[in-house]
C-alpha atoms as a PDB file:
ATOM      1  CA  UNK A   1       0.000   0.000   0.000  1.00  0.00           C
ATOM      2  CA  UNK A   2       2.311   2.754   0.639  1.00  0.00           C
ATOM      3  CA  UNK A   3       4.332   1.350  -2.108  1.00  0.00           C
ATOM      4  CA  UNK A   4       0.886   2.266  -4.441  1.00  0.00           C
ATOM      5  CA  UNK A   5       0.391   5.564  -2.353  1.00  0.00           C
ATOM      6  CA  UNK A   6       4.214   6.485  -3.466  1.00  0.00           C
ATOM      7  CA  UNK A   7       3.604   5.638  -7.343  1.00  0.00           C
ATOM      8  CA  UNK A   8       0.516   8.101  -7.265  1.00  0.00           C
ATOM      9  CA  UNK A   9       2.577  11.079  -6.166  1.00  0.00           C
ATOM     10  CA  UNK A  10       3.400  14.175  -8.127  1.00  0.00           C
ATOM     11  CA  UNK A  11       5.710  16.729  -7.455  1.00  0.00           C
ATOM     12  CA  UNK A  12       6.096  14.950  -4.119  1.00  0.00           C
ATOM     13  CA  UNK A  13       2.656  14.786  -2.981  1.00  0.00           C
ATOM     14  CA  UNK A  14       0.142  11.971  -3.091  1.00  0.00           C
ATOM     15  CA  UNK A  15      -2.703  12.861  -5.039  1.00  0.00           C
ATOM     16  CA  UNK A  16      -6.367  11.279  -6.082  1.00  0.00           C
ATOM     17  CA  UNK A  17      -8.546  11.985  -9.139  1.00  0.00           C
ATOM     18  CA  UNK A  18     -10.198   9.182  -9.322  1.00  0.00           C
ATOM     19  CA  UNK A  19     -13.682  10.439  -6.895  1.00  0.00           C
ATOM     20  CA  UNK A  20     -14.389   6.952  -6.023  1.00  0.00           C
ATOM     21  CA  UNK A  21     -11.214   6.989  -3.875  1.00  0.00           C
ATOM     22  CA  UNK A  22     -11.197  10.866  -2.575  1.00  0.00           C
ATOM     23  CA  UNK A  23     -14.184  10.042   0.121  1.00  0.00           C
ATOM     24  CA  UNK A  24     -13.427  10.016   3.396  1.00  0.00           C
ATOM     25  CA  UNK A  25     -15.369   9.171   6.858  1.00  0.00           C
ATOM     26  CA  UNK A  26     -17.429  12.040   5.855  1.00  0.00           C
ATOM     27  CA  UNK A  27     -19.599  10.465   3.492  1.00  0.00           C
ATOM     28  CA  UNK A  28     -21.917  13.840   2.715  1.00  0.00           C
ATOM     29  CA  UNK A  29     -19.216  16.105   2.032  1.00  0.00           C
ATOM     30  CA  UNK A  30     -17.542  16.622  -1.282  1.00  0.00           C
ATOM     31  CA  UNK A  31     -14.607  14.323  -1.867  1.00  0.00           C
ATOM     32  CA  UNK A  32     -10.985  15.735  -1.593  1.00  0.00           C
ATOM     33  CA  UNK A  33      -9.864  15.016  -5.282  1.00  0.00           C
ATOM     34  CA  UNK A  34      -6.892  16.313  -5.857  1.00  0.00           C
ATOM     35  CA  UNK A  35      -3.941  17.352  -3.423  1.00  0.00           C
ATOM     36  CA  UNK A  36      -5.492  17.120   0.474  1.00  0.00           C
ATOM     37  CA  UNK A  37      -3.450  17.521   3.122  1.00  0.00           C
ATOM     38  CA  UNK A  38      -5.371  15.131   5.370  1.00  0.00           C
ATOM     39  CA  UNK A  39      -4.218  12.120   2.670  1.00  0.00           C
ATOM     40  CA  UNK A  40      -0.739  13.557   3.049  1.00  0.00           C
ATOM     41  CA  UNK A  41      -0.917  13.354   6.464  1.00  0.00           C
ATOM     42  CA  UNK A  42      -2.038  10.009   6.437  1.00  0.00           C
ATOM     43  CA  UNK A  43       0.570   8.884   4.310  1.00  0.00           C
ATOM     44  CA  UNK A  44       2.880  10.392   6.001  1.00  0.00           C
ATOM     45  CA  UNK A  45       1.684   8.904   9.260  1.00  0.00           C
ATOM     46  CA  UNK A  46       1.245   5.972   8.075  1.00  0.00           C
ATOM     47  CA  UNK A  47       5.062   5.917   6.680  1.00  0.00           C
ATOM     48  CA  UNK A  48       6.926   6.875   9.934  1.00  0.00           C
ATOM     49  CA  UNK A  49       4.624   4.209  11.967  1.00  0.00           C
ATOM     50  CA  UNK A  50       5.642   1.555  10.170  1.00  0.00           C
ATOM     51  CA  UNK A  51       8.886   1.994  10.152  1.00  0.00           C
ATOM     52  CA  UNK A  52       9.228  -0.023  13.342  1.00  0.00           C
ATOM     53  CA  UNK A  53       7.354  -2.546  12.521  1.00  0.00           C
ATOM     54  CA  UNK A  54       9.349  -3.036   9.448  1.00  0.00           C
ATOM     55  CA  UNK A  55      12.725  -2.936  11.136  1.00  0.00           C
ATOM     56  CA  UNK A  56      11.610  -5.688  13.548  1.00  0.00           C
ATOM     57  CA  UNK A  57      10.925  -7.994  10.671  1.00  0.00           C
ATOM     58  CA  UNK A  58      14.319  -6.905   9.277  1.00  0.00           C
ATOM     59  CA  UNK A  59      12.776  -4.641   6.439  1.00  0.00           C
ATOM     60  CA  UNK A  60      15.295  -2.437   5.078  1.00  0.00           C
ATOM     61  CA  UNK A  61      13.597   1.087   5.452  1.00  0.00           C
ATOM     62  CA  UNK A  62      16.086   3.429   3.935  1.00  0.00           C
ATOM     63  CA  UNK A  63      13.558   3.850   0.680  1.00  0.00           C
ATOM     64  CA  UNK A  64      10.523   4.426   3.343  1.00  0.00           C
ATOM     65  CA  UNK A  65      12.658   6.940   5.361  1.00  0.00           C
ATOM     66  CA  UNK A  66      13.876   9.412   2.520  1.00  0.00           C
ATOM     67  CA  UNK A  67      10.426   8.936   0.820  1.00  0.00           C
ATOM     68  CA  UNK A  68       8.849  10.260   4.533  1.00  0.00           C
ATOM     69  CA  UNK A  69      11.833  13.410   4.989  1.00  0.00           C
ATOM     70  CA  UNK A  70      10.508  14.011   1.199  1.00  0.00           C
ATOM     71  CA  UNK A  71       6.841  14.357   1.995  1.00  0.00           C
ATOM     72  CA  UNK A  72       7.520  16.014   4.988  1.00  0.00           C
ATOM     73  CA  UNK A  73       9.308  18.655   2.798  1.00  0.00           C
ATOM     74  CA  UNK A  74       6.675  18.861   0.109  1.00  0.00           C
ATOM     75  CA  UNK A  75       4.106  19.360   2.442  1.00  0.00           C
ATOM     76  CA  UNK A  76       5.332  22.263   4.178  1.00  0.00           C
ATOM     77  CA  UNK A  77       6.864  23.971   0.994  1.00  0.00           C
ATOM     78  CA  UNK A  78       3.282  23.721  -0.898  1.00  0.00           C
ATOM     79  CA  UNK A  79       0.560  22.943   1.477  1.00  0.00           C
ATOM     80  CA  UNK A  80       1.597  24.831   4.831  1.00  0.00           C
ATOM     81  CA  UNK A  81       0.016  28.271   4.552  1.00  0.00           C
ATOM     82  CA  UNK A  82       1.577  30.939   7.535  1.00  0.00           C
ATOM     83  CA  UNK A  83      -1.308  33.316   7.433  1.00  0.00           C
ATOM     84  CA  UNK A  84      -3.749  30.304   8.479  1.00  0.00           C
ATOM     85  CA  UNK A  85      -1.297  28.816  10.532  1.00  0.00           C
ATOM     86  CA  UNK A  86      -2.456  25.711   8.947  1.00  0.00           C
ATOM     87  CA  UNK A  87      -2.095  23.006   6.534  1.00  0.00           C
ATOM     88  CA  UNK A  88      -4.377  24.301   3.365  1.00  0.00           C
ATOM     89  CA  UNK A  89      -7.625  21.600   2.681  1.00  0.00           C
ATOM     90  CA  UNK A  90      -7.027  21.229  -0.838  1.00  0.00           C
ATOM     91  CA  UNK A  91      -4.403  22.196  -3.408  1.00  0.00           C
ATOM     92  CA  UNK A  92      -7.571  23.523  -4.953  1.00  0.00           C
ATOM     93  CA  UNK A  93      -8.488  25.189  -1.775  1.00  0.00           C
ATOM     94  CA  UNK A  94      -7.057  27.199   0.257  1.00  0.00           C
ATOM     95  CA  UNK A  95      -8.353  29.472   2.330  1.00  0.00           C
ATOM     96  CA  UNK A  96      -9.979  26.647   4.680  1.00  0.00           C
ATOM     97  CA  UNK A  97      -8.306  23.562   6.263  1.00  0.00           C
ATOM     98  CA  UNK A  98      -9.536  20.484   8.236  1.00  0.00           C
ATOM     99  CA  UNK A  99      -9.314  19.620  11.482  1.00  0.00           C
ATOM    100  CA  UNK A 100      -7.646  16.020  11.375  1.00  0.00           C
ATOM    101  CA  UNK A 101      -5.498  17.238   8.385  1.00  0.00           C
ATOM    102  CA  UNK A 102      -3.348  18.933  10.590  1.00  0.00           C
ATOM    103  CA  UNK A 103      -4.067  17.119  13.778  1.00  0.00           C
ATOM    104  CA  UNK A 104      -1.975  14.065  12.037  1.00  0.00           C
ATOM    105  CA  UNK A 105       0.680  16.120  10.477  1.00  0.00           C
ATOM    106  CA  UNK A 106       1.728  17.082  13.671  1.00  0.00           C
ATOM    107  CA  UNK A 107       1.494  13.371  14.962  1.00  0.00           C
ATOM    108  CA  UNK A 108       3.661  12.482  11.838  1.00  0.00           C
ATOM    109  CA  UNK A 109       6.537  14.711  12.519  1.00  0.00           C
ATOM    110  CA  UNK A 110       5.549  16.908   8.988  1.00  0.00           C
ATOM    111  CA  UNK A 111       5.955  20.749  10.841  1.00  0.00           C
ATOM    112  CA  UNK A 112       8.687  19.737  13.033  1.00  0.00           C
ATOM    113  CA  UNK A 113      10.383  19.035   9.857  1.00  0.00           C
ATOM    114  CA  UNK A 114      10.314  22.677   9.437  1.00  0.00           C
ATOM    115  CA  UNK A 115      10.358  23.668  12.950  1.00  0.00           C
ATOM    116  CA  UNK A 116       7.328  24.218  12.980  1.00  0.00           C
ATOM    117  CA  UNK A 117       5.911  24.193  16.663  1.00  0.00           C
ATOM    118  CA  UNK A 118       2.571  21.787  17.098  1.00  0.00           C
ATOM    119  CA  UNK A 119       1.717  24.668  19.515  1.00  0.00           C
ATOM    120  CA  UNK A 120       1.454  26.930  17.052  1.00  0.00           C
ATOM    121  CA  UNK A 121      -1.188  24.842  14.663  1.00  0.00           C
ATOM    122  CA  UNK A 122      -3.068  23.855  17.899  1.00  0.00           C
ATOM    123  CA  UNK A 123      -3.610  26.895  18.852  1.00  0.00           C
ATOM    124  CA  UNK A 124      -4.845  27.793  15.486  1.00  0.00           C
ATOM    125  CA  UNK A 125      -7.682  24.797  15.956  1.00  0.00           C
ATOM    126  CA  UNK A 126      -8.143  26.306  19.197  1.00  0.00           C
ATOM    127  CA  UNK A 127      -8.768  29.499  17.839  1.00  0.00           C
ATOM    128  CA  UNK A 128     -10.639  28.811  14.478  1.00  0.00           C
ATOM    129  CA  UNK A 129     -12.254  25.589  15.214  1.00  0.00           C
ATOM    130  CA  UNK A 130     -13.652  25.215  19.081  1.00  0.00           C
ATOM    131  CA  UNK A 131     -17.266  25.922  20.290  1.00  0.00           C
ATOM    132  CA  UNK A 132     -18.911  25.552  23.158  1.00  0.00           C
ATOM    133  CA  UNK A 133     -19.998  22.008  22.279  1.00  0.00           C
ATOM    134  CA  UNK A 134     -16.281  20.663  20.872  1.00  0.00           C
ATOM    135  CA  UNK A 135     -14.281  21.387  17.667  1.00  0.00           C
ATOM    136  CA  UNK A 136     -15.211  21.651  14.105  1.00  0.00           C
ATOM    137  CA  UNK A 137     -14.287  19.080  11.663  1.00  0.00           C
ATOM    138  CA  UNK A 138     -13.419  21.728   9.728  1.00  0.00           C
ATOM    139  CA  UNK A 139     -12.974  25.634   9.481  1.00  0.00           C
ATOM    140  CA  UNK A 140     -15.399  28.165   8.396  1.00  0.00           C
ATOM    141  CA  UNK A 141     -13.967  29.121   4.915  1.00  0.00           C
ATOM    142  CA  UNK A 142     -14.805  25.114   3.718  1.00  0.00           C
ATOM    143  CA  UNK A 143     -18.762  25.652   4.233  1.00  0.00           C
ATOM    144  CA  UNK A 144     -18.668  27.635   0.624  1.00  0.00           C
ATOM    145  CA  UNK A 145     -16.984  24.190  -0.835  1.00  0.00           C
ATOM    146  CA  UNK A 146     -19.831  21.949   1.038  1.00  0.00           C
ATOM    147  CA  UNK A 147     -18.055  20.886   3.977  1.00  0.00           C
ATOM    148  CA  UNK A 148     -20.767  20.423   6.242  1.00  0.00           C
ATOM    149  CA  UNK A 149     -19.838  22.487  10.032  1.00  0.00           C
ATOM    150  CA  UNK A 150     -20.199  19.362  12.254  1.00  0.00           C
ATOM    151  CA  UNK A 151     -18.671  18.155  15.026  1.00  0.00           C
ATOM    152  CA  UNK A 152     -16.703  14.997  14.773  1.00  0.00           C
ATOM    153  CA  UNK A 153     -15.677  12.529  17.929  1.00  0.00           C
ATOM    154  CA  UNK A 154     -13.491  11.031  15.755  1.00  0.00           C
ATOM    155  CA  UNK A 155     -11.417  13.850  13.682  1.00  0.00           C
ATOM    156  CA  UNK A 156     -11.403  15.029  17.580  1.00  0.00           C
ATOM    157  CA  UNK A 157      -9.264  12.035  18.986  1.00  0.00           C
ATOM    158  CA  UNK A 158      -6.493  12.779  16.631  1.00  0.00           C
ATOM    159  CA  UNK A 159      -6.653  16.109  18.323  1.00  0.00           C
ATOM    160  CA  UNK A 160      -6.744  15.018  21.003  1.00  0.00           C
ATOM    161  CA  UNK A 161      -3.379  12.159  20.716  1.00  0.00           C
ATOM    162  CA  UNK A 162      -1.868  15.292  18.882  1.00  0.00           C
ATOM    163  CA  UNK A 163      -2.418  17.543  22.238  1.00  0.00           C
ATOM    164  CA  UNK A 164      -1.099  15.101  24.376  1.00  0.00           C
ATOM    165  CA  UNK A 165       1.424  13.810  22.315  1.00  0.00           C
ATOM    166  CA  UNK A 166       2.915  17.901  22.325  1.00  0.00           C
ATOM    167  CA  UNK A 167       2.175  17.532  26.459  1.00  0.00           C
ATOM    168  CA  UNK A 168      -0.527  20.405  25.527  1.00  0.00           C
ATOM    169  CA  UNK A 169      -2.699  19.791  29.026  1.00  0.00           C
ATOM    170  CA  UNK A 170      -4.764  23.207  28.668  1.00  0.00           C
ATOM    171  CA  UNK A 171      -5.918  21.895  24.947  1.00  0.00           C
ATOM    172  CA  UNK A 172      -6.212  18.047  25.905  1.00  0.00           C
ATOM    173  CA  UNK A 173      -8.649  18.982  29.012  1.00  0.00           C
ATOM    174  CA  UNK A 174     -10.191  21.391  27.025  1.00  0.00           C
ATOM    175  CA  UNK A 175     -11.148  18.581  24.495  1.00  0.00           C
ATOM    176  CA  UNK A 176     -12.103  16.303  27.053  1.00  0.00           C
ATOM    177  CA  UNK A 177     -13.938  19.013  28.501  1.00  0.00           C
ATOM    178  CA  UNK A 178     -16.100  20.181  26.007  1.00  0.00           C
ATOM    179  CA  UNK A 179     -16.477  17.351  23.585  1.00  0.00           C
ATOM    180  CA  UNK A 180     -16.737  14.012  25.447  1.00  0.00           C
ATOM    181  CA  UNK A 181     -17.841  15.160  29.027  1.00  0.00           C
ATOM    182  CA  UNK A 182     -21.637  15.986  28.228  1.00  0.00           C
ATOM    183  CA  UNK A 183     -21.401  12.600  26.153  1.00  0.00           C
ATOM    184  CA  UNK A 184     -20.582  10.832  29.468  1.00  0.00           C
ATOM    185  CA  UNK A 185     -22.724  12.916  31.811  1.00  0.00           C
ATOM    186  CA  UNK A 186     -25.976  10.657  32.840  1.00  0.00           C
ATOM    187  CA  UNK A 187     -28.099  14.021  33.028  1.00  0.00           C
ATOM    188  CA  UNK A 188     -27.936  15.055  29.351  1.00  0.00           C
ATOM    189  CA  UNK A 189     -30.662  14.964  27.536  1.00  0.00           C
ATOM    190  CA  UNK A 190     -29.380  12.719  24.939  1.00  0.00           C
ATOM    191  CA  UNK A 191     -27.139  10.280  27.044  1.00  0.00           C
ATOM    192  CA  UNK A 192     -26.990   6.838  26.206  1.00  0.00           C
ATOM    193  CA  UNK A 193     -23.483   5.329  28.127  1.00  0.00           C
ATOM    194  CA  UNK A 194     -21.568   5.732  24.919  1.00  0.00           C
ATOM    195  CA  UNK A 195     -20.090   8.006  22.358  1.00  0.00           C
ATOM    196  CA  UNK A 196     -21.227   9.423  19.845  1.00  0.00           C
ATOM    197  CA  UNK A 197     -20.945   9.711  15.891  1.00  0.00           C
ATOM    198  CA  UNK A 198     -21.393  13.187  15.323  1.00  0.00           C
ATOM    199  CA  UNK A 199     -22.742  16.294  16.514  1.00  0.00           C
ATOM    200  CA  UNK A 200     -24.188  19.497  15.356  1.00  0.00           C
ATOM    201  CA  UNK A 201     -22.292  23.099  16.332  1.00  0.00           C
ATOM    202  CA  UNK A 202     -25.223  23.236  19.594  1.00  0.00           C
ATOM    203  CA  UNK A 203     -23.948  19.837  20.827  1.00  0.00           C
ATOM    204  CA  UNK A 204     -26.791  17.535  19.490  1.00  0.00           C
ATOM    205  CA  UNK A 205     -26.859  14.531  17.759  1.00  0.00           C
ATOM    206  CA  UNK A 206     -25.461  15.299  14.290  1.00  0.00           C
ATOM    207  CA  UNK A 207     -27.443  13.244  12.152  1.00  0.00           C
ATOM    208  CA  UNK A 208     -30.679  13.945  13.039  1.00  0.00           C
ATOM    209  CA  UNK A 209     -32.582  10.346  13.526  1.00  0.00           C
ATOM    210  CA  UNK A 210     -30.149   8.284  11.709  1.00  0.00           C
ATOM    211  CA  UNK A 211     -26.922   9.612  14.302  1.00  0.00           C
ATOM    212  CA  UNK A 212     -25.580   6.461  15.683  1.00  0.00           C
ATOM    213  CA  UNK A 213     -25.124   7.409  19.854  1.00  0.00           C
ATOM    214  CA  UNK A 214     -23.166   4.086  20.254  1.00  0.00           C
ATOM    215  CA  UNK A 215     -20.334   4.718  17.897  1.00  0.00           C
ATOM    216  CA  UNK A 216     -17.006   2.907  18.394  1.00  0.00           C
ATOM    217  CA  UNK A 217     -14.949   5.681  16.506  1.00  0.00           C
ATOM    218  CA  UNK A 218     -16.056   7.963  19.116  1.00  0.00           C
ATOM    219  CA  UNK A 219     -13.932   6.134  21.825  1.00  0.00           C
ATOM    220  CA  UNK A 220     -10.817   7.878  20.976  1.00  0.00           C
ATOM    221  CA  UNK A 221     -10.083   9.178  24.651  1.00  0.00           C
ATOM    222  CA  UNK A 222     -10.022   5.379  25.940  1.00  0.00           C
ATOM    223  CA  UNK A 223      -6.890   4.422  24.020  1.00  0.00           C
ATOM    224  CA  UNK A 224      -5.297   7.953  24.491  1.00  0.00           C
ATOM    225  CA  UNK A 225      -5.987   7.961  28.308  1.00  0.00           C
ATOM    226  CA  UNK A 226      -4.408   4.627  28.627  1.00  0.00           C
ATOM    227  CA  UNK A 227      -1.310   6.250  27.094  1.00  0.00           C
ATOM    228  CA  UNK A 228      -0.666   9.232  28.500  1.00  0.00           C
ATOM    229  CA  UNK A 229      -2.329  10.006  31.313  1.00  0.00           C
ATOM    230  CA  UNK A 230      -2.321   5.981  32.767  1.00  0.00           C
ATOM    231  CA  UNK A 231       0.738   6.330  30.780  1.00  0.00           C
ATOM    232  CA  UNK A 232       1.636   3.001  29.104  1.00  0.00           C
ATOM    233  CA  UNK A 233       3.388   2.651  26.071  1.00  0.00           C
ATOM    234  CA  UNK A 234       5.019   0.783  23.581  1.00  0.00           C
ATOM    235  CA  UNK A 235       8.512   1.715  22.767  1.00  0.00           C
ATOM    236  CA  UNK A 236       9.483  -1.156  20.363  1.00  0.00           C
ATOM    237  CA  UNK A 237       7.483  -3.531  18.700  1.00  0.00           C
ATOM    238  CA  UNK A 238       5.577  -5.975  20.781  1.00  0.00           C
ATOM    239  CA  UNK A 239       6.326  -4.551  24.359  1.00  0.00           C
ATOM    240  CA  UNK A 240       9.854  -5.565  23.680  1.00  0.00           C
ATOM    241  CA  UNK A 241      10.413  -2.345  25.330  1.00  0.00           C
ATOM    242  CA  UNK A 242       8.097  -0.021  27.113  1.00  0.00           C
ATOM    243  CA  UNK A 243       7.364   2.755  29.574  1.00  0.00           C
ATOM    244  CA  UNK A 244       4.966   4.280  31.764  1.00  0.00           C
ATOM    245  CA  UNK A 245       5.259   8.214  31.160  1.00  0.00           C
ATOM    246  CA  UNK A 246       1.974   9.517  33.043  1.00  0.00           C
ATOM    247  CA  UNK A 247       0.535  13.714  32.402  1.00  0.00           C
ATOM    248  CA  UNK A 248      -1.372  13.848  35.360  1.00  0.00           C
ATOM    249  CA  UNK A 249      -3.588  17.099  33.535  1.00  0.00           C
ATOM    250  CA  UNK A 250      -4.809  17.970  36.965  1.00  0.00           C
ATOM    251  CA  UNK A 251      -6.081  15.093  38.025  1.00  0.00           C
ATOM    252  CA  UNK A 252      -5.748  13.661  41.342  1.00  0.00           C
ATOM    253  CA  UNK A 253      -4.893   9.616  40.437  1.00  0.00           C
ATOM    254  CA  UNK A 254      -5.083   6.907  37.699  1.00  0.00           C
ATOM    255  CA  UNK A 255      -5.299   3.428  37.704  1.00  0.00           C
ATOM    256  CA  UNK A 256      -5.257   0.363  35.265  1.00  0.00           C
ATOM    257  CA  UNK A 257      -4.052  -2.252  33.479  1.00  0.00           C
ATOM    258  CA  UNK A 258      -2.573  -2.557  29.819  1.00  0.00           C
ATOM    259  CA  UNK A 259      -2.504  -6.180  28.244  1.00  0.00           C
ATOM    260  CA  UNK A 260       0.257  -6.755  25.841  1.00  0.00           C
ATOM    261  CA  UNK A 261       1.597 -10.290  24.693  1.00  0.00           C
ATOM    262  CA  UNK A 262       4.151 -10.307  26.766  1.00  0.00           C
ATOM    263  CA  UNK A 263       2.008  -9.733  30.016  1.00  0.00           C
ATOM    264  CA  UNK A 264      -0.323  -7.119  31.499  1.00  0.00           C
ATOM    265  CA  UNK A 265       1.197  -3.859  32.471  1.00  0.00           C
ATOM    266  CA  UNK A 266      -0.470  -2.486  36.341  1.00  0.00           C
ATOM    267  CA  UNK A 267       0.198   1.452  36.626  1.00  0.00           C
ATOM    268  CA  UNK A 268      -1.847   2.860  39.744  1.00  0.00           C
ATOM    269  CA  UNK A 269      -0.817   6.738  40.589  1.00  0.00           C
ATOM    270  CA  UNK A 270      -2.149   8.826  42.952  1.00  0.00           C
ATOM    271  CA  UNK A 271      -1.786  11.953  45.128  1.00  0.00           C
ATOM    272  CA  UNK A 272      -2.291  11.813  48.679  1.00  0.00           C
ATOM    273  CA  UNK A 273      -1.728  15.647  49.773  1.00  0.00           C
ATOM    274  CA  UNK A 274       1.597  16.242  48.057  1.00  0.00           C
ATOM    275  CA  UNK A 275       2.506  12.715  48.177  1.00  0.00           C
ATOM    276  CA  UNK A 276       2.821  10.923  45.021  1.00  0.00           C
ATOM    277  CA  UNK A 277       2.603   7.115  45.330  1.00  0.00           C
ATOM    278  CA  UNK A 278       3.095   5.264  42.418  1.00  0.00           C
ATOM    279  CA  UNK A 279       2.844   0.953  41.588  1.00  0.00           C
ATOM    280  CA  UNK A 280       3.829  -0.486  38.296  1.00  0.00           C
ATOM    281  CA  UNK A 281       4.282  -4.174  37.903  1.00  0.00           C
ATOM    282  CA  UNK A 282       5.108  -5.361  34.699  1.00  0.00           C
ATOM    283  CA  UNK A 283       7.053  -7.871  32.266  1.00  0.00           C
ATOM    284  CA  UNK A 284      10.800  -6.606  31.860  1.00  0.00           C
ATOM    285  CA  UNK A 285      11.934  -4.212  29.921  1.00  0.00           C
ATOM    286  CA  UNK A 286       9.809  -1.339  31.119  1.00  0.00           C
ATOM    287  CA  UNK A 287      10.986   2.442  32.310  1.00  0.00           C
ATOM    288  CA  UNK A 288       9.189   3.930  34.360  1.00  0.00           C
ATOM    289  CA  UNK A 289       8.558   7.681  34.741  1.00  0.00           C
ATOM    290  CA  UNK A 290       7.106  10.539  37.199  1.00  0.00           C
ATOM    291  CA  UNK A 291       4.084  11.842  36.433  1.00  0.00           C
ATOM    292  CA  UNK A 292       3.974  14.711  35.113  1.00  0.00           C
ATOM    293  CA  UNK A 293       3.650  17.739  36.408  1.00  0.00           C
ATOM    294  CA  UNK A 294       4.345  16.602  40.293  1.00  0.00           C
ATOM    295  CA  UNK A 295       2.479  18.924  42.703  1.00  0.00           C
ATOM    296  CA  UNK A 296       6.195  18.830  44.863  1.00  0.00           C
ATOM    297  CA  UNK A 297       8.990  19.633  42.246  1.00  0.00           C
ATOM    298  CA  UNK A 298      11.486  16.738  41.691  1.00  0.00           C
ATOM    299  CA  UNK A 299      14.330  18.869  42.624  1.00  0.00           C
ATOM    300  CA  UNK A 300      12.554  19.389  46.114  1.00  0.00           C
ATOM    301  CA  UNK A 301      11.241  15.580  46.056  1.00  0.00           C
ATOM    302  CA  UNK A 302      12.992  12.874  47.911  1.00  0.00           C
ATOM    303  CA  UNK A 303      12.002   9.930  45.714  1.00  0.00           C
ATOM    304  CA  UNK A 304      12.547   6.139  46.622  1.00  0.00           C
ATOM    305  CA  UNK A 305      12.044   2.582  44.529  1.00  0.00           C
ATOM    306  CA  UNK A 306      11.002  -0.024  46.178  1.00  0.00           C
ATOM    307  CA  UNK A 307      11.733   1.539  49.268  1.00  0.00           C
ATOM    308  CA  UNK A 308      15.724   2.742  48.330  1.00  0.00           C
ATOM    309  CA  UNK A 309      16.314   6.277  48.063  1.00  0.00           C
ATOM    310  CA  UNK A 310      16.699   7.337  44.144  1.00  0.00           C
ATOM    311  CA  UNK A 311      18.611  10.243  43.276  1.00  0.00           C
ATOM    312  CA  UNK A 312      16.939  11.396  39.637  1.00  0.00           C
ATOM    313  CA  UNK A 313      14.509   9.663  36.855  1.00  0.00           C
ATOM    314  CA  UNK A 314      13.332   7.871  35.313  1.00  0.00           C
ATOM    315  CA  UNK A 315      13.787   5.282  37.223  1.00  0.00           C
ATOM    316  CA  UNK A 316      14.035   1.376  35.940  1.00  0.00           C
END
C-alpha cells in the first residue's frame, strides 16, 4: 500500500482523481480530489509508523525513510500556509483547512520538519475551530466548498493524541472538557453510556434520527488515556520495550491495566496531599517515569524505589 500511495505522487505529494477513492469518513461532504493535506498526512503517518514494525521484521527502510523526509518537505513547501497557521484543505483550496489534516501532520513529525511548533497549529484549531460544544471538523472558509460544520468525535481524537502527544494539558482537558464530558454525563438529555458519531455546532446529535449514539470511533479518549495520562506505552514492537510516562492534567490519580503479549502492564498513581505514590508491575523491559507535572517539584522531592532512596529519573 504505501508502495501504491508512493507511485501516485506528483511533485512529491500523493494525489487522487479518481472520486471513487477521494471520500473520506465524511460520506456527505464533497470528496478531496486532488492534493489534500489530510491524505498527506495520512501517508505520512502511516510511513513513519511503520517503520518499526518493518525494522523488527528486518525490512530495510532506507527507501521508506527518505520517501517520509521528502513528503515532509513537500508538504510544508506547498501545502503549509503561515497566514492560516495551517495546513491548506485542498491544493484547490485554500483558504480553509480540516481539522484532522493537521491534527496528524503534527502526529507524523511533517511541521517539526520545518520547525514548525505543534503549539502553534493547535492553537490555530483552538482558535478557528472550538465551540462551546467541541471542535469543528473543519474551518469556516470550507462551508462555501460543502463541507458540512459538524462536530466529529473522531477527527477530535487525533486532536486530542496530537495535544497530548505535544504535552498540551490546557488543549487536551479542554477537548475532554467540552467534547466528550456531556457525552458521558448521565443528566444530558441525549445520554446513552456511549459516544457518539457526530454532533451538530449546539452539541446535538449530528445526524438527526439516523446519528448512531453508540459509535465505536467515538472512543478515541479510551486508548489515548491509557497512554498518556495511565501512561503506558510501547517503545518497540511488541512490548519488547516499554514505559509508563503519566501527564497527570490535573487530576488527582489513575489506575489500570494494559494487556500486551508479553504480560499485562499495572500502573496505579495517585496523590495523597503532596505525596505521590506510584505501583507499576510489569514484564521486563519497562521504564518507568514521574508523572507529570508533580504537585512537589522533583528537585525538592525525595524519591525512593522499592523503598531505596533514588537520586533522579526515570527510574528502571
Amino acid at each position: 500500500m504505501l508502495d501504491w500511495a508512493h507511485s501516485q505522487t506528483k511533485n512529491g505529494l500523493f494525489a487522487v482523481e479518481d472520486p471513487i477513492f477521494a471520500g473520506d469518513w465524511i460520506y456527505y461532504n464533497p470528496p478531496q480530489i486532488g492534493v489534500s493535506s489530510k491524505f498527506n498526512a495520512v501517508y505520512a503517518y502511516s510511513m513513519q509508523q511503520s517503520l518499526p514494525m518493518f525494522e523488527a521484521a528486518g525490512v530495510d527502510t532506507k527507501v521508506y525513510r527518505e520517501r517520509l523526509s521528502a513528503l515532509r518537505s513537500a508538504m510544508n513547501s506547498q501545502l503549509w500556509d503561515e497566514s492560516l497557521g495551517a495546513y491548506v484543505m485542498l491544493d484547490s483550496l485554500r483558504d480553509g483547512f480540516s481539522q484532522d489534516a493537521n491534527a496528524i501532520a503534527i502526529l507524523a513529525g511533517v511541521p517539526q520538519a520545518q520547525n514548525i511548533t505543534p503549539s502553534a497549529i493547535l492553537s490555530t484549531l483552538n482558535k478557528e475551530l472550538l465551540l462551546t460544544a467541541g471542535p469543528l471538523a473543519f474551518s469556516n472558509a470550507t462551508a462555501k466548498a460543502g463541507y458540512a460544520q459538524k462536530i466529529s468525535p473522531y477527527a477530535s481524537a487525533f486532536h486530542l493524541r496530537a495535544a497530548l502527544q505535544s504535552k498540551d494539558a490546557a488543549t487536551s482537558m479542554g477537548l475532554l472538557r467540552s467534547l466528550w464530558a456531556p457525552m458521558a454525563d448521565p443528566s444530558h438529555a441525549n445520554y446513552t453510556n456511549c459516544f457518539w458519531e457526530t454532533l451538530d455546532p449546539d452539541g446535538t446529535p449530528g445526524l438527526g434520527l439516523i446519528t448512531s449514539l453508540c459509535h465505536g470511533w467515538g472512543a478515541g479518549p479510551t486508548a489515548e488515556l491509557s497512554a498518556h495520562v495511565l501512561g503506558i506505552q510501547a517503545v518497540t514492537a511488541g512490548f519488547q520495550e516499554w514505559r509508563v510516562r503519566p501527564q497527570t492534567l490535573g487530576l488527582e490519580w489513575a489506575k489500570g491495566r494494559y494487556h500486551t503479549v508479553r504480560g499485562d502492564v499495572h500502573v496505579d498513581w495517585r496523590f495523597e496531599k503532596d505525596l505521590l505514590r506510584m505501583e507499576v508491575d510489569g514484564p521486563n523491559g519497562g521504564i518507568v517515569y514521574l508523572p507529570e507535572p508533580l504537585l512537589v517539584p522533583a528537585e525538592r522531592s525525595i524519591i525512593k524505589v522499592n523503598g531505596a532512596m533514588q537520586c533522579c529519573t526515570p527510574t528502571k
